[in-house]
C-alpha atoms as a PDB file:
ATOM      1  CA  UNK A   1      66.012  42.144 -16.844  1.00  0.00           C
ATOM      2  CA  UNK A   2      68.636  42.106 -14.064  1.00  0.00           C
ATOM      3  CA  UNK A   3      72.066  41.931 -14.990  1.00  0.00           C
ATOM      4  CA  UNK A   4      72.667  38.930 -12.939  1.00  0.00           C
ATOM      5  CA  UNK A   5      70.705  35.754 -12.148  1.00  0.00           C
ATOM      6  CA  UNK A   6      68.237  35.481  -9.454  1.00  0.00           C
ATOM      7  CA  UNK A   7      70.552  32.565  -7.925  1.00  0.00           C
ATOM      8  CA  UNK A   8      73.207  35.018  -7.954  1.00  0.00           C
ATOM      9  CA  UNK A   9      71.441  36.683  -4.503  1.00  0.00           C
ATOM     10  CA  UNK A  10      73.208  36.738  -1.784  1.00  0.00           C
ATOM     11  CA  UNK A  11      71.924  36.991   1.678  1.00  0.00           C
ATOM     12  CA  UNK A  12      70.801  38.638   3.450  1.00  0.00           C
ATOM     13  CA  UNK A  13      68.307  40.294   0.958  1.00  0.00           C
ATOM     14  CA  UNK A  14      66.032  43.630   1.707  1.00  0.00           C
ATOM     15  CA  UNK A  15      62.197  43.314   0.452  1.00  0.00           C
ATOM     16  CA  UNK A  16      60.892  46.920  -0.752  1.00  0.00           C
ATOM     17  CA  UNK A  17      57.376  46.109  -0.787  1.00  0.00           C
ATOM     18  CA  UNK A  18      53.901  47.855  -0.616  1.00  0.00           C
ATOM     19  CA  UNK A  19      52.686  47.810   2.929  1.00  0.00           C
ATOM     20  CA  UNK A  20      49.121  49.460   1.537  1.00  0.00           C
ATOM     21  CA  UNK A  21      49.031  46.284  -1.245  1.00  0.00           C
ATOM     22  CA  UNK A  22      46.493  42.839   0.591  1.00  0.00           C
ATOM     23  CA  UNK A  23      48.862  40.489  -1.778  1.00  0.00           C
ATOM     24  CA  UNK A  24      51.931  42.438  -0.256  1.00  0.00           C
ATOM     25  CA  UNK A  25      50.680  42.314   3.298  1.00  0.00           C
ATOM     26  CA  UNK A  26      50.032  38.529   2.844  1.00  0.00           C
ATOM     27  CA  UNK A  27      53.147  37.552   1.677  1.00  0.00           C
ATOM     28  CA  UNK A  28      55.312  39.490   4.376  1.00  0.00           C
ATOM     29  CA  UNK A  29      53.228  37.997   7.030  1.00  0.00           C
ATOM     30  CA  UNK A  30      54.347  34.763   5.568  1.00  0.00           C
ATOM     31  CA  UNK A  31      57.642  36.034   5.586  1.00  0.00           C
ATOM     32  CA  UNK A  32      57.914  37.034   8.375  1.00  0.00           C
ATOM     33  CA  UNK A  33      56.887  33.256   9.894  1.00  0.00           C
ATOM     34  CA  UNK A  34      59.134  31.777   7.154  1.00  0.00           C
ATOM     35  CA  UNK A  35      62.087  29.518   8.806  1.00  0.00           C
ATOM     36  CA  UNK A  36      64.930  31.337   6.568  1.00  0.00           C
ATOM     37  CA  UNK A  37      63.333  34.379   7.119  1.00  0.00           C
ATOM     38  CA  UNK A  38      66.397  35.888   9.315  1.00  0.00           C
ATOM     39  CA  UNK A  39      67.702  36.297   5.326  1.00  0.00           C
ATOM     40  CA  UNK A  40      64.853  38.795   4.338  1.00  0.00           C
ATOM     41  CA  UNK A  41      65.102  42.439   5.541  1.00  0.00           C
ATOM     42  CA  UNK A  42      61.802  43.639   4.726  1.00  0.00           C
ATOM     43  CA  UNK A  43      60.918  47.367   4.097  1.00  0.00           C
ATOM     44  CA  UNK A  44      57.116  49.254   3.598  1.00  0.00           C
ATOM     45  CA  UNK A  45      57.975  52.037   1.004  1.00  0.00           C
ATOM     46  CA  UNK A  46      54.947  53.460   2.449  1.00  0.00           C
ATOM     47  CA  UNK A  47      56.795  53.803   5.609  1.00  0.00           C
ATOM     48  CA  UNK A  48      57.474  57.238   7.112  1.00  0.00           C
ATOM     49  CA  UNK A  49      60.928  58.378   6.136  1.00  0.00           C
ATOM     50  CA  UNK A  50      61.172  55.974   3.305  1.00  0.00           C
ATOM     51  CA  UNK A  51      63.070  57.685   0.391  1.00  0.00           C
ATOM     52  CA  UNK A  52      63.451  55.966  -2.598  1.00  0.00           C
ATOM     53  CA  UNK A  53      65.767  58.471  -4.239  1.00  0.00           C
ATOM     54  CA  UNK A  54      68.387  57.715  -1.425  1.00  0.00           C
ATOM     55  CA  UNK A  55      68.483  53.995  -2.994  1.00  0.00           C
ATOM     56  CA  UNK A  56      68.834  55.984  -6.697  1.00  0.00           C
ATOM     57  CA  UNK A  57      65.160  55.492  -7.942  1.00  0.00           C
ATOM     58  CA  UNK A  58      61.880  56.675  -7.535  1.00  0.00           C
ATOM     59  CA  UNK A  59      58.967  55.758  -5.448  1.00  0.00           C
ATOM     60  CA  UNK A  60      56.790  55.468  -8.522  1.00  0.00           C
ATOM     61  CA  UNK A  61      59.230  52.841  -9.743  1.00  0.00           C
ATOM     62  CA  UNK A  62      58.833  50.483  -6.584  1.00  0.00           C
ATOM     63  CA  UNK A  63      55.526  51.233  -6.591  1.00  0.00           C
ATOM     64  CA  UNK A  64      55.323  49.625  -9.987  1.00  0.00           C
ATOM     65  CA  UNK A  65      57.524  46.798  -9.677  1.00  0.00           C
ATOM     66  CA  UNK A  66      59.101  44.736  -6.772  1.00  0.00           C
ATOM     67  CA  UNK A  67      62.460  45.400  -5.545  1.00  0.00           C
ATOM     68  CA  UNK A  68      65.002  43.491  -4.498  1.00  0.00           C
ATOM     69  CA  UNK A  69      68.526  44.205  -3.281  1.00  0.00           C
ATOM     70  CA  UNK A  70      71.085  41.608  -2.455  1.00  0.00           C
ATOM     71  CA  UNK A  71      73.530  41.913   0.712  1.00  0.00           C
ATOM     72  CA  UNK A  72      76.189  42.743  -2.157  1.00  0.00           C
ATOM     73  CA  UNK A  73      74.194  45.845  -3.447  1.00  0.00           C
ATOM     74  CA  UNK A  74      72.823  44.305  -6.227  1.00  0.00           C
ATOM     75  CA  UNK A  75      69.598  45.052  -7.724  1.00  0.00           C
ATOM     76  CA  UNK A  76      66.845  42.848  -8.847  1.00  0.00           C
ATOM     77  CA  UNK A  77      63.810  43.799 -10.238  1.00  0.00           C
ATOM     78  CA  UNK A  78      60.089  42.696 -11.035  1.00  0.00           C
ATOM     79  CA  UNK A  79      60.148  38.798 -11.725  1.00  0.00           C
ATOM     80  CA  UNK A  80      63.989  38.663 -10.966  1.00  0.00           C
ATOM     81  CA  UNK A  81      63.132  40.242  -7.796  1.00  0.00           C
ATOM     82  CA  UNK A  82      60.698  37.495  -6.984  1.00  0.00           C
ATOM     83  CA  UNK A  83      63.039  35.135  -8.016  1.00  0.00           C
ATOM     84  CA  UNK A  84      65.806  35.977  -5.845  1.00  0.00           C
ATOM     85  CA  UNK A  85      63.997  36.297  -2.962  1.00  0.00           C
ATOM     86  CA  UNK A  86      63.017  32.187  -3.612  1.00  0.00           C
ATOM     87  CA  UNK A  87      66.432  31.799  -3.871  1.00  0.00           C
ATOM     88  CA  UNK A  88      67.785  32.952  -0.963  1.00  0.00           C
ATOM     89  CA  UNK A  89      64.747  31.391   1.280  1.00  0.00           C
ATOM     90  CA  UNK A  90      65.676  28.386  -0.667  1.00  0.00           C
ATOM     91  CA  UNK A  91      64.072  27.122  -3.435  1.00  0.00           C
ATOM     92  CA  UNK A  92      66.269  27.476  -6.119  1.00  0.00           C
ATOM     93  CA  UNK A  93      64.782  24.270  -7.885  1.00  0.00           C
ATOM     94  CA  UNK A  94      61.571  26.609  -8.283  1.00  0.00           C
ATOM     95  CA  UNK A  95      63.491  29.605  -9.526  1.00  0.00           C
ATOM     96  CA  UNK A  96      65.329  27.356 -11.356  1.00  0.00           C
ATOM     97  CA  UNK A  97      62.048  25.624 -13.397  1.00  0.00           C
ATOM     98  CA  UNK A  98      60.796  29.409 -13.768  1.00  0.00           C
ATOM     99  CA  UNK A  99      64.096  30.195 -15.333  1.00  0.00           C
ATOM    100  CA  UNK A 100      63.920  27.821 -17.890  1.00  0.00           C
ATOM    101  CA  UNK A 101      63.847  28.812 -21.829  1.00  0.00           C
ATOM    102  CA  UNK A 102      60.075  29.390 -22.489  1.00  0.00           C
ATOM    103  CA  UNK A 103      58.845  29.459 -18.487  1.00  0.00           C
ATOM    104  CA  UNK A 104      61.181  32.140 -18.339  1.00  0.00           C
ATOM    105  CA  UNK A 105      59.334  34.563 -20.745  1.00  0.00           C
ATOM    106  CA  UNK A 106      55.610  33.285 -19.792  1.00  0.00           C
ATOM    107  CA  UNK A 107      56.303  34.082 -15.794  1.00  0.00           C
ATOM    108  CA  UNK A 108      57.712  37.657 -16.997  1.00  0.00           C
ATOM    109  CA  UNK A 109      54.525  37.935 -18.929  1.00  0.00           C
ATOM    110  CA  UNK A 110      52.467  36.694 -16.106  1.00  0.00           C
ATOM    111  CA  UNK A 111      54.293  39.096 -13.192  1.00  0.00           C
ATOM    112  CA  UNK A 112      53.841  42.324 -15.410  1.00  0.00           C
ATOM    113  CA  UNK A 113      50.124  41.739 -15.932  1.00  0.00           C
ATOM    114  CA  UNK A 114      49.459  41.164 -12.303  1.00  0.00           C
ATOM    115  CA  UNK A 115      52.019  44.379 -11.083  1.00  0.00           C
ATOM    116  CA  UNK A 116      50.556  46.422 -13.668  1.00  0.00           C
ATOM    117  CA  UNK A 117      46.950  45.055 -11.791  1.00  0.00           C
ATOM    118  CA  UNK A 118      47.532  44.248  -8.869  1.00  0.00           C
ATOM    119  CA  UNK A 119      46.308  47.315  -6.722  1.00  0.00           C
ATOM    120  CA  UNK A 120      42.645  47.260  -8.872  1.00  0.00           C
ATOM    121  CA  UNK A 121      42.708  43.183  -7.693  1.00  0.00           C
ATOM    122  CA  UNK A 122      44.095  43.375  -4.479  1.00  0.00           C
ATOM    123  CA  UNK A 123      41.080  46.129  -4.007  1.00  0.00           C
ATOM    124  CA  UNK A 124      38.556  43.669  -5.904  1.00  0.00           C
ATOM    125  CA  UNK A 125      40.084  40.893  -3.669  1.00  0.00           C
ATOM    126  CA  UNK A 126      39.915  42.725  -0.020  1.00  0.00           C
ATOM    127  CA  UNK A 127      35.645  43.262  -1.191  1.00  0.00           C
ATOM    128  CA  UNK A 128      35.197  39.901  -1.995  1.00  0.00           C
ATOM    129  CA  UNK A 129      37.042  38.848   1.369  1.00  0.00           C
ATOM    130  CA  UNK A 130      34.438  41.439   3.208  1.00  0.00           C
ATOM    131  CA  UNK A 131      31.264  40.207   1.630  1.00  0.00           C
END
């Protein structure tokens, strides 16, 4: 977990995300329509020239979770990550409910079953789309 709150993010925020993942491809499309979305910088870590260890991680470690840093160089990570990008778009009464005691732990669950998934699904789902 992130040493600060998701509401903590401050804009504008940069998206690492998988441009090879159908989820991640979805939701930057809707990103990129989104009316806040001047407050998302959104980069494909699949991108040429895209070094992770610049940023101090690896690319196996965005590739496993989502990443999020704020405009003041903070890092948030996985379900935080998801988090404070709602935050900053603005809806901070959602990341708010999924911060609560209980929700909180349940949507942490949830978002590490479906990273730890997600390219096996998003495969399953682009087939299923096809067919």
């Amino acid at each position: 977990m992130s040493r600060h709150t998701a509401m903590d993010a401050q804009a504008p925020i940069t998206l690492y995300h998988d441009g090879h993942c159908p989820f991640c491809q979805k939701e930057v499309a809707w990103l990129s329509r989104h009316p806040n979305h001047e407050r998302v910088v959104l980069v494909d870590i699949h991108a040429h020239g895209f070094d992770a260890q610049r940023l101090g991680t690896t690319f196996e470690a965005m590739m496993g979770k989502l990443h999020v840093r704020d405009d003041e160089g903070r890092w948030f990570i996985g379900m935080d990550a998801s988090r404070a990008l709602y935050a900053v778009l603005g809806y901070r009464r959602l990341v708010w409910l999924s911060s609560l005691p209980g929700l909180h732990g349940m949507m942490n669950a949830g978002y590490r079953w479906f990273a730890r998934r997600r390219v096996r699904l998003g495969r399953w789902w682009e087939n299923r789309r096809r067919s």
